[in-house]
PDB file of N, CA and C in Angstrom:
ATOM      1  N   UNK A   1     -60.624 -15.608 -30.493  1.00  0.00           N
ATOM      2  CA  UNK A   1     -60.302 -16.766 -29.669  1.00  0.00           C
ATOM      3  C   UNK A   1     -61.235 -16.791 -28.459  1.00  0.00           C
ATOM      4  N   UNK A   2     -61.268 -17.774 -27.924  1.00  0.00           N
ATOM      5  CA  UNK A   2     -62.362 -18.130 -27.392  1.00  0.00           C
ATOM      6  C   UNK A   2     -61.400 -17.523 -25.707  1.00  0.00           C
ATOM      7  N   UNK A   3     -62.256 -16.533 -24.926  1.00  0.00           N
ATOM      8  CA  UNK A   3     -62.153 -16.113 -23.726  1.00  0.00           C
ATOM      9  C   UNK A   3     -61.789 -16.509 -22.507  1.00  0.00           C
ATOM     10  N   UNK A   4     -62.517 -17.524 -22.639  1.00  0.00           N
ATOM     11  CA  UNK A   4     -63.080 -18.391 -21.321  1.00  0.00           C
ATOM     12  C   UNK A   4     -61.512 -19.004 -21.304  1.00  0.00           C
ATOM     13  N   UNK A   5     -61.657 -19.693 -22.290  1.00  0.00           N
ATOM     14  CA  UNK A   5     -60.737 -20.777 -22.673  1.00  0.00           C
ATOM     15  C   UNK A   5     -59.034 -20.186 -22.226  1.00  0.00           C
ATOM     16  N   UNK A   6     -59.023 -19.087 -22.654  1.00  0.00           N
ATOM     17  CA  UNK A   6     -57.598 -18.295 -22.472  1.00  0.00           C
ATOM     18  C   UNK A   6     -57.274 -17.688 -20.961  1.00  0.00           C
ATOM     19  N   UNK A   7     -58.532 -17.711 -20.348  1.00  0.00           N
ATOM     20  CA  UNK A   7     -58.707 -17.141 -18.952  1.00  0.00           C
ATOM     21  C   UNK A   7     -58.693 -18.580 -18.091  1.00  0.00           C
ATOM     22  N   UNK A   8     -58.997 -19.748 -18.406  1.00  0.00           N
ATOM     23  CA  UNK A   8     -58.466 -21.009 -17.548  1.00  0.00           C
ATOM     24  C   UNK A   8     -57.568 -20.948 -17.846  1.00  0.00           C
ATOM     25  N   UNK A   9     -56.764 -21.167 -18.984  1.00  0.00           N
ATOM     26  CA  UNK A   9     -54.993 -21.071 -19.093  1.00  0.00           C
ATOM     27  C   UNK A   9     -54.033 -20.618 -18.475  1.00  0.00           C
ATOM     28  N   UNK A  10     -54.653 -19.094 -18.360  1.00  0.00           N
ATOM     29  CA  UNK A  10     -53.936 -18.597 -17.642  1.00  0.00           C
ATOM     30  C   UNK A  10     -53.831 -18.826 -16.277  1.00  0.00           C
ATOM     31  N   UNK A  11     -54.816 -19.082 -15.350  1.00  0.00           N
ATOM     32  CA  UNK A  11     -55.511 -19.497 -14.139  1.00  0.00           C
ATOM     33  C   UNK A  11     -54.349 -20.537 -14.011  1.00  0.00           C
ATOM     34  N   UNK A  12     -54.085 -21.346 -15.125  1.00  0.00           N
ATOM     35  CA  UNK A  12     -53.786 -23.181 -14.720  1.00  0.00           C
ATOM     36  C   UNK A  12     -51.909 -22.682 -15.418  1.00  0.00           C
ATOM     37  N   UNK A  13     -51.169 -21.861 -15.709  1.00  0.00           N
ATOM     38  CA  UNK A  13     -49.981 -21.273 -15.506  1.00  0.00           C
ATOM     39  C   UNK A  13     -49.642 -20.795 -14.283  1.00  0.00           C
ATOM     40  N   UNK A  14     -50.605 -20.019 -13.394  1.00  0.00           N
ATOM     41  CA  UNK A  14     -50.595 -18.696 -12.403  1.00  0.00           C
ATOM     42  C   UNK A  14     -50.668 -19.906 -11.057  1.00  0.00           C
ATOM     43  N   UNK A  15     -51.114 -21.244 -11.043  1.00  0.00           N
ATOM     44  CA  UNK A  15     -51.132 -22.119 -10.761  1.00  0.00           C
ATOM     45  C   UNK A  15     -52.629 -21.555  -9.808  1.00  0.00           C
ATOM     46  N   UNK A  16     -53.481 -21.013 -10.216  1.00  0.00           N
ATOM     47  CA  UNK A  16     -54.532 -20.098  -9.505  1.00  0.00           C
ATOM     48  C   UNK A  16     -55.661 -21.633  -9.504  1.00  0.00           C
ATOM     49  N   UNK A  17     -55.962 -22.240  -8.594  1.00  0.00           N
ATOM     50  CA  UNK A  17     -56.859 -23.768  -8.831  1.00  0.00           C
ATOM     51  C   UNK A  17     -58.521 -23.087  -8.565  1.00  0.00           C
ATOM     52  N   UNK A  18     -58.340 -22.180  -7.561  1.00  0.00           N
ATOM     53  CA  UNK A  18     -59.551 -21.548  -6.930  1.00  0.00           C
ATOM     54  C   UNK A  18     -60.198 -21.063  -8.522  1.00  0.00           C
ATOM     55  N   UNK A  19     -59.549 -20.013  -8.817  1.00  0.00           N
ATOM     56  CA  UNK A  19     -59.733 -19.176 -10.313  1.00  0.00           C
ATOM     57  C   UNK A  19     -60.296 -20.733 -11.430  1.00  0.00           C
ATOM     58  N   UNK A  20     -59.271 -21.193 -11.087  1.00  0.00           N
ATOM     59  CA  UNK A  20     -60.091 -22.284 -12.368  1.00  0.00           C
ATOM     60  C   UNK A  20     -61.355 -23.049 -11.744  1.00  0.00           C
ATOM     61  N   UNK A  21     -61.534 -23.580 -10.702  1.00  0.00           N
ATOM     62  CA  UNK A  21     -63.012 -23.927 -10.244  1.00  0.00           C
ATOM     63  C   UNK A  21     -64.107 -22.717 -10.389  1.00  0.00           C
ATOM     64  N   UNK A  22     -63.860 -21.818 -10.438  1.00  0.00           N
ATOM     65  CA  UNK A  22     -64.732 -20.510 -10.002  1.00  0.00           C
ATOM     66  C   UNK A  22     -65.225 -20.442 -11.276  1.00  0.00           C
ATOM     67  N   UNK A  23     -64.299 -20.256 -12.555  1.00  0.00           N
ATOM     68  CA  UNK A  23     -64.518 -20.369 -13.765  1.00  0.00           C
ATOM     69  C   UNK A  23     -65.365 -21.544 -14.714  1.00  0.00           C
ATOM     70  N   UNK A  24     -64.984 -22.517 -13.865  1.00  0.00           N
ATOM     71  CA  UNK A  24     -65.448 -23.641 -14.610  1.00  0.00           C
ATOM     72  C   UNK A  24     -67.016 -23.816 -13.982  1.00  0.00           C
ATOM     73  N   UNK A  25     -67.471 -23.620 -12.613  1.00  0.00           N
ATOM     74  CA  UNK A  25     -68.608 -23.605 -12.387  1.00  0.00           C
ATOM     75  C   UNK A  25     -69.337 -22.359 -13.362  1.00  0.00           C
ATOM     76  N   UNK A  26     -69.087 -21.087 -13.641  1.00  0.00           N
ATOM     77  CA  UNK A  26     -70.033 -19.887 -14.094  1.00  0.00           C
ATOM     78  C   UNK A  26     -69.637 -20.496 -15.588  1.00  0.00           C
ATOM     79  N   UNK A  27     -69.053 -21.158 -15.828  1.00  0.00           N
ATOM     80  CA  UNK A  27     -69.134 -22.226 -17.484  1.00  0.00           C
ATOM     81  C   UNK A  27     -70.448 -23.208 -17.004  1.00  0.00           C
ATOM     82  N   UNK A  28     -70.298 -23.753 -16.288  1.00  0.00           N
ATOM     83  CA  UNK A  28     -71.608 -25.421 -16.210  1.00  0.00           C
ATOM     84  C   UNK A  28     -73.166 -24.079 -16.115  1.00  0.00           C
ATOM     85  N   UNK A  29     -72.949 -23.115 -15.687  1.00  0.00           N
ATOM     86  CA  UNK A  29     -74.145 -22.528 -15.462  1.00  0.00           C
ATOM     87  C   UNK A  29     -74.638 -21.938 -16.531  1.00  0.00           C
ATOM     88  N   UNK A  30     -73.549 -21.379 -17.481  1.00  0.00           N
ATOM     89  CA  UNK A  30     -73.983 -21.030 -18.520  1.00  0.00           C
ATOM     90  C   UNK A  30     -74.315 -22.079 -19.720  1.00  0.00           C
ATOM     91  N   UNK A  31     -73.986 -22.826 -19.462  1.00  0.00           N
ATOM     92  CA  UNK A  31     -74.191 -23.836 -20.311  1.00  0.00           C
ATOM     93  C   UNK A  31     -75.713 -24.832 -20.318  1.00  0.00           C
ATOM     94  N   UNK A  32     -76.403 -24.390 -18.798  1.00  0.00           N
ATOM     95  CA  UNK A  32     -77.122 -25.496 -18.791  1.00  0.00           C
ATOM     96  C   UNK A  32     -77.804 -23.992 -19.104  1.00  0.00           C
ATOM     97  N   UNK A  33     -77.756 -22.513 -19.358  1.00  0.00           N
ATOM     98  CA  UNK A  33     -78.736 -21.709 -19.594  1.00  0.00           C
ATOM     99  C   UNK A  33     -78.641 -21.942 -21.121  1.00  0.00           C
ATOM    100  N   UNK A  34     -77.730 -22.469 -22.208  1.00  0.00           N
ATOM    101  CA  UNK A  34     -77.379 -22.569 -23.693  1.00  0.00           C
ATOM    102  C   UNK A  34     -78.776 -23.883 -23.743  1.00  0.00           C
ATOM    103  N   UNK A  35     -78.252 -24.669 -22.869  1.00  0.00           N
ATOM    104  CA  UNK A  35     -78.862 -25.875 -23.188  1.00  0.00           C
ATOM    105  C   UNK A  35     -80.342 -25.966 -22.946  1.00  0.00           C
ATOM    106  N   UNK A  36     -80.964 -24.948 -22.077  1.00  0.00           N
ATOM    107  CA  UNK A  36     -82.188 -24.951 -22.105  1.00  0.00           C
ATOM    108  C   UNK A  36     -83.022 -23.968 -23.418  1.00  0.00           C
ATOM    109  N   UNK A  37     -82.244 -22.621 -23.528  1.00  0.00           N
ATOM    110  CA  UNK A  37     -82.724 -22.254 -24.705  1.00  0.00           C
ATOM    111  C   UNK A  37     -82.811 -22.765 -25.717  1.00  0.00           C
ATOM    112  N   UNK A  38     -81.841 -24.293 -26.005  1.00  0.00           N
ATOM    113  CA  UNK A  38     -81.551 -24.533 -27.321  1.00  0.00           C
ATOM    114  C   UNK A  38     -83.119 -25.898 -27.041  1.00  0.00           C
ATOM    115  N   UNK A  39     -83.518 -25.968 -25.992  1.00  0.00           N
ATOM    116  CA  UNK A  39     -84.640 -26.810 -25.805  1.00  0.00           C
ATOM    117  C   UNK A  39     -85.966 -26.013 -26.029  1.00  0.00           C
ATOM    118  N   UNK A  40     -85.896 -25.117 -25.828  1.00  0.00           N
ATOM    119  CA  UNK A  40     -87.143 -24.437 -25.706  1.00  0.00           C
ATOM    120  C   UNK A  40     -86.764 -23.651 -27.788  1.00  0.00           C
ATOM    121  N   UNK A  41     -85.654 -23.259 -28.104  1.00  0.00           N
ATOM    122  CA  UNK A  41     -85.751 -22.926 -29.407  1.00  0.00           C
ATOM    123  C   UNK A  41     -86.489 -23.877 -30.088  1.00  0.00           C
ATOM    124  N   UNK A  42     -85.725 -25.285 -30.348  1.00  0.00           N
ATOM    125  CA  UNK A  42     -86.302 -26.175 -30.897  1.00  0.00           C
ATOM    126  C   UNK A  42     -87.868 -26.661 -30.912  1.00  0.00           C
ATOM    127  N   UNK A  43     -88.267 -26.822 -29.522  1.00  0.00           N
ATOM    128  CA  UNK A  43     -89.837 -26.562 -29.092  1.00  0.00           C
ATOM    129  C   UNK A  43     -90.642 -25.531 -29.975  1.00  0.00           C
ATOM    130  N   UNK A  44     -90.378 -24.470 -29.941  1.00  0.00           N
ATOM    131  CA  UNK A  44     -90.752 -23.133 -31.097  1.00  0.00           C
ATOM    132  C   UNK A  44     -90.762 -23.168 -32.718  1.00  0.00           C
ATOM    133  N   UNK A  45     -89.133 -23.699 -32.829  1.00  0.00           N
ATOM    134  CA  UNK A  45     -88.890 -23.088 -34.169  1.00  0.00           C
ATOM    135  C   UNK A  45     -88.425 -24.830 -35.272  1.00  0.00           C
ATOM    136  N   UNK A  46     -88.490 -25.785 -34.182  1.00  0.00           N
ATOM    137  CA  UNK A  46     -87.962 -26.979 -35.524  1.00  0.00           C
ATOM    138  C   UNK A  46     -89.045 -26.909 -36.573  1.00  0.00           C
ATOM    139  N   UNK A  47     -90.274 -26.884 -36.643  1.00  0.00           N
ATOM    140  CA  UNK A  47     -90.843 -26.897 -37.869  1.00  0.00           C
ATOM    141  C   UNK A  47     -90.567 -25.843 -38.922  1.00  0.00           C
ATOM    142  N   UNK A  48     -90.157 -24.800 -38.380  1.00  0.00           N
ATOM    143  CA  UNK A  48     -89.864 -23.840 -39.480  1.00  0.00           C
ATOM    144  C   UNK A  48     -88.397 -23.655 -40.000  1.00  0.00           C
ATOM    145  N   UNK A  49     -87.692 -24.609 -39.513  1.00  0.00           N
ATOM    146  CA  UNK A  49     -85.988 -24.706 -39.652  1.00  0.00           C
ATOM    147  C   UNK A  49     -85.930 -26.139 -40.903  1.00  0.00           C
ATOM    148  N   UNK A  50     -86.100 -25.599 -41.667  1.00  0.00           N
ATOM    149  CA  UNK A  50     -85.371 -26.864 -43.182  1.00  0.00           C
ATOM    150  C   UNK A  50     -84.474 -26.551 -43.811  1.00  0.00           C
ATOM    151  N   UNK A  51     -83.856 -27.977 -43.335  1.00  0.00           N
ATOM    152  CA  UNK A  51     -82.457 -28.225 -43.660  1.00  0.00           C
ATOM    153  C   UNK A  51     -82.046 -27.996 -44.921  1.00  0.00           C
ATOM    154  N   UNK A  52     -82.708 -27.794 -45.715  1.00  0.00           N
ATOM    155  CA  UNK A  52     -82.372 -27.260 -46.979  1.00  0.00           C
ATOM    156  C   UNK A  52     -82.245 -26.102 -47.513  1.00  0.00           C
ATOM    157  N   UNK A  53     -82.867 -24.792 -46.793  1.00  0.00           N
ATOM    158  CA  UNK A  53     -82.612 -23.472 -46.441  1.00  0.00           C
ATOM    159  C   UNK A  53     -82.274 -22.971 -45.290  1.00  0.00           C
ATOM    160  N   UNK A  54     -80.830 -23.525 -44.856  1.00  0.00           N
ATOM    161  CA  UNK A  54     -80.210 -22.829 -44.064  1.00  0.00           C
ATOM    162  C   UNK A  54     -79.762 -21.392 -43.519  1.00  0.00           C
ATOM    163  N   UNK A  55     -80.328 -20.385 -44.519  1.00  0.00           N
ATOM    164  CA  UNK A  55     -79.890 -18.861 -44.701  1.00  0.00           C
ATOM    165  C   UNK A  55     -80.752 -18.086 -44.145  1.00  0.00           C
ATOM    166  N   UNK A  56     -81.841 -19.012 -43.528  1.00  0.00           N
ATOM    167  CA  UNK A  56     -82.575 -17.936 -42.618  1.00  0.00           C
ATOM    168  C   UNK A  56     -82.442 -17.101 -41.529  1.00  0.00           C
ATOM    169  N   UNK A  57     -82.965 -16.211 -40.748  1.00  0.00           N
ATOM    170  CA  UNK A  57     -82.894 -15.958 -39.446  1.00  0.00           C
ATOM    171  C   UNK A  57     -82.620 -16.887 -38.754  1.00  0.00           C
ATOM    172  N   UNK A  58     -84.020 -17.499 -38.653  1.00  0.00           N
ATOM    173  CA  UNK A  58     -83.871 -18.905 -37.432  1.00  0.00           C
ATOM    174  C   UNK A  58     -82.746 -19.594 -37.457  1.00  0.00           C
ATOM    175  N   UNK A  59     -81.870 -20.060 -38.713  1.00  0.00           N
ATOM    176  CA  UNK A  59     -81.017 -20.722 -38.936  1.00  0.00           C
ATOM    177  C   UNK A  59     -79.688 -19.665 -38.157  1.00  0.00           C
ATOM    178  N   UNK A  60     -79.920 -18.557 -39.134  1.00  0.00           N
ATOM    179  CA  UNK A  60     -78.609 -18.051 -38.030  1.00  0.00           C
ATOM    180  C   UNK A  60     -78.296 -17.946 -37.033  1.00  0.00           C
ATOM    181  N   UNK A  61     -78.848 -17.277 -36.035  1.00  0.00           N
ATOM    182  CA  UNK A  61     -79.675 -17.453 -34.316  1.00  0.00           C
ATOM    183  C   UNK A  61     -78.938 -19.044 -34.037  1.00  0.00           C
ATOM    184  N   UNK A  62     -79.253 -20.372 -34.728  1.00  0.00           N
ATOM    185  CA  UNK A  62     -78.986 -21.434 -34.189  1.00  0.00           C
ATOM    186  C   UNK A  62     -77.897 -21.283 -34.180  1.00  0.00           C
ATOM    187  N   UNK A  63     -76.782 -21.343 -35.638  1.00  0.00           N
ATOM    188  CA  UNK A  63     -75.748 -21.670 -35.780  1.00  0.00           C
ATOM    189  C   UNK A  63     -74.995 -20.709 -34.758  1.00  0.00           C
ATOM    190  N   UNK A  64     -75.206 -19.371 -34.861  1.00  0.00           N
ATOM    191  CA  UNK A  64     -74.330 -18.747 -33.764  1.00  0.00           C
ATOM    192  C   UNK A  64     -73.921 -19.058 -32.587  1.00  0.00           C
ATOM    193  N   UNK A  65     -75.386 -19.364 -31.456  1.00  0.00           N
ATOM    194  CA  UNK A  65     -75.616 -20.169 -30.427  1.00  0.00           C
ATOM    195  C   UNK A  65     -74.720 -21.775 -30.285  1.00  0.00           C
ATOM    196  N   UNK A  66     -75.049 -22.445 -31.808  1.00  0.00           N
ATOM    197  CA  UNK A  66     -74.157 -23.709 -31.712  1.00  0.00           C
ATOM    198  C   UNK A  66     -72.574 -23.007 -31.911  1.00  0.00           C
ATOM    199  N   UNK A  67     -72.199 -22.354 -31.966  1.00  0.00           N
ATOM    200  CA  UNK A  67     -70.733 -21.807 -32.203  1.00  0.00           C
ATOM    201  C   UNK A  67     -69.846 -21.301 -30.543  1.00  0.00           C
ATOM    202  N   UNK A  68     -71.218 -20.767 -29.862  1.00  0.00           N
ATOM    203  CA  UNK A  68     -71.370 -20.152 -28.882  1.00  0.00           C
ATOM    204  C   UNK A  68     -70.911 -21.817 -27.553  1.00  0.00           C
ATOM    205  N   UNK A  69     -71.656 -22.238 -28.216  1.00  0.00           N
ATOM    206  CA  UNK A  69     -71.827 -24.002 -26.739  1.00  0.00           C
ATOM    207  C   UNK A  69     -70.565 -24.791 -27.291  1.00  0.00           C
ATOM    208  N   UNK A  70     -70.056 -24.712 -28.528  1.00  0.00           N
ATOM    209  CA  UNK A  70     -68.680 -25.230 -28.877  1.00  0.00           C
ATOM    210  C   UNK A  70     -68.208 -24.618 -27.876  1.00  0.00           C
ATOM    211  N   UNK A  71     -67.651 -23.422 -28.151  1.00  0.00           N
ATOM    212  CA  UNK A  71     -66.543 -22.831 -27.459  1.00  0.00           C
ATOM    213  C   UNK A  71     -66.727 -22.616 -26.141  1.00  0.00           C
ATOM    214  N   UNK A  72     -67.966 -22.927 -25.316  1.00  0.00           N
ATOM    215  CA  UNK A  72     -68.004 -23.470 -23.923  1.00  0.00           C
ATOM    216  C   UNK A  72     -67.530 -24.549 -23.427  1.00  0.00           C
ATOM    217  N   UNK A  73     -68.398 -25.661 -24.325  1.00  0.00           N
ATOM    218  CA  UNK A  73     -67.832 -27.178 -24.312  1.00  0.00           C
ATOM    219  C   UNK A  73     -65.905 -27.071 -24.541  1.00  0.00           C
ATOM    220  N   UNK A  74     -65.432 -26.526 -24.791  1.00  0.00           N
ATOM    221  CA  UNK A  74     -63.661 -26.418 -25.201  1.00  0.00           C
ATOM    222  C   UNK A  74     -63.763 -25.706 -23.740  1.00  0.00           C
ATOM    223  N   UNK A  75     -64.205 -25.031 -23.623  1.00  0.00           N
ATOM    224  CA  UNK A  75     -63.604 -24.086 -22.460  1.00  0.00           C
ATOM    225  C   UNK A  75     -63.642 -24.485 -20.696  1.00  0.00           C
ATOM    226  N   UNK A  76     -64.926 -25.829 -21.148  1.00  0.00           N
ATOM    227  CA  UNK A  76     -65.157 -27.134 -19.889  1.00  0.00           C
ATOM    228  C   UNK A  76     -64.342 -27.860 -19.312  1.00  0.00           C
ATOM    229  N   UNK A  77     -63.796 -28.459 -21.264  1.00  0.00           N
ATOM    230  CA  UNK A  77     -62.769 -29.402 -20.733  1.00  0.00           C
ATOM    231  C   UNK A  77     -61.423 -29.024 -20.527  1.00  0.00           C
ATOM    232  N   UNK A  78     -61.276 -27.992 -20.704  1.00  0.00           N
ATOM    233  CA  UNK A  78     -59.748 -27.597 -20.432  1.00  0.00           C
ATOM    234  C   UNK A  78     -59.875 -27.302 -19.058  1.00  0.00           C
ATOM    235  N   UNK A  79     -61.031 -26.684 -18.144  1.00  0.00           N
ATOM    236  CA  UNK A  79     -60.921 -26.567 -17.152  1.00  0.00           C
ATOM    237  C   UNK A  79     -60.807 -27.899 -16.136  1.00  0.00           C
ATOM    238  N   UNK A  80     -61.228 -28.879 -16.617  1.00  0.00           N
ATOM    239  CA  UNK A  80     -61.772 -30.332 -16.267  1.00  0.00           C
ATOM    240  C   UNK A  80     -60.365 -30.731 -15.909  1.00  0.00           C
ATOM    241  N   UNK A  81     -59.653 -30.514 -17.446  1.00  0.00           N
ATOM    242  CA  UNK A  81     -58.373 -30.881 -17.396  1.00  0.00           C
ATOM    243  C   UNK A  81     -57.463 -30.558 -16.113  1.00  0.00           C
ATOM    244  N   UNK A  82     -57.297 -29.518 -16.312  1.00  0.00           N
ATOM    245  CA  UNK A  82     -56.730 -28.867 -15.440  1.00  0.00           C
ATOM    246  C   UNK A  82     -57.170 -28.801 -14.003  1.00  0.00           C
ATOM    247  N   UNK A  83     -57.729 -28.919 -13.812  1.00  0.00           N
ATOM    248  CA  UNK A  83     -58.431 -29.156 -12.002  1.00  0.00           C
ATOM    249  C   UNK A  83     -58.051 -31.007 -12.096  1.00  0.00           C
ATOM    250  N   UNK A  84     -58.262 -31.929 -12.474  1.00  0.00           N
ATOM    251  CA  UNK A  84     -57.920 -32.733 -12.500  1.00  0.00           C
ATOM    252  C   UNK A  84     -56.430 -32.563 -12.585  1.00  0.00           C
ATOM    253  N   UNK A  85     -55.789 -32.216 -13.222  1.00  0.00           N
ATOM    254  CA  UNK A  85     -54.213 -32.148 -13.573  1.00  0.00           C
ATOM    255  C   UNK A  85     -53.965 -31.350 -12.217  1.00  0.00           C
ATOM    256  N   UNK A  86     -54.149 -30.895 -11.299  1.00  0.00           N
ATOM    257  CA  UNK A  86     -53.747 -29.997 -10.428  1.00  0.00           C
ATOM    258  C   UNK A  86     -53.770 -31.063  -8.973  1.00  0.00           C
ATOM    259  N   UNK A  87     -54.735 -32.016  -8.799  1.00  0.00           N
ATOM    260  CA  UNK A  87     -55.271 -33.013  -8.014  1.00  0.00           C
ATOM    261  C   UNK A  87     -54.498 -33.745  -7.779  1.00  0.00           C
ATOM    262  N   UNK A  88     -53.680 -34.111  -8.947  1.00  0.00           N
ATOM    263  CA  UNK A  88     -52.730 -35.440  -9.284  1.00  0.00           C
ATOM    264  C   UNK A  88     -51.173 -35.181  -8.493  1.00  0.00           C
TER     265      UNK A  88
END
């Protein structure tokens, strides 16, 4: 299960708002570090990534990484949520 995600939860039970901003910023930071590697991967490696042999290295490396920015992106908006839900 995804970390992040279970550690705002708890934050947004504990009614901890600080804990969930604190969290949700070292999320936007890591994310824009996902989002630049996945710019500079592509820069490198799209010509050698076909979609029709997915079972490569390169391919794995991606998919992990894309598995990796899912479960950030989930772990954003729950914080989003919740700092918003706390505001109200």
């Amino acid at each position: 299960m995804n970390t992040n995600y279970t550690k705002i939860v708890s934050f947004a039970t504990d009614r901890n708002t600080q804990g969930i901003y604190d969290t949700h910023h070292e999320l936007l930071v890591e994310r824009m570090r996902l989002d630049k590697f996945f710019s500079m991967y592509l820069d490198k490696f799209e010509r050698k990534m076909d979609p029709e042999k997915t079972n490569t290295p390169i391919w794995d490396l991606y998919k992990k990484k894309m598995r990796e920015y899912g479960e950030l992106q989930q772990a954003i908006k729950a914080a989003e949520y919740y700092l918003k839900k706390s505001y109200v």
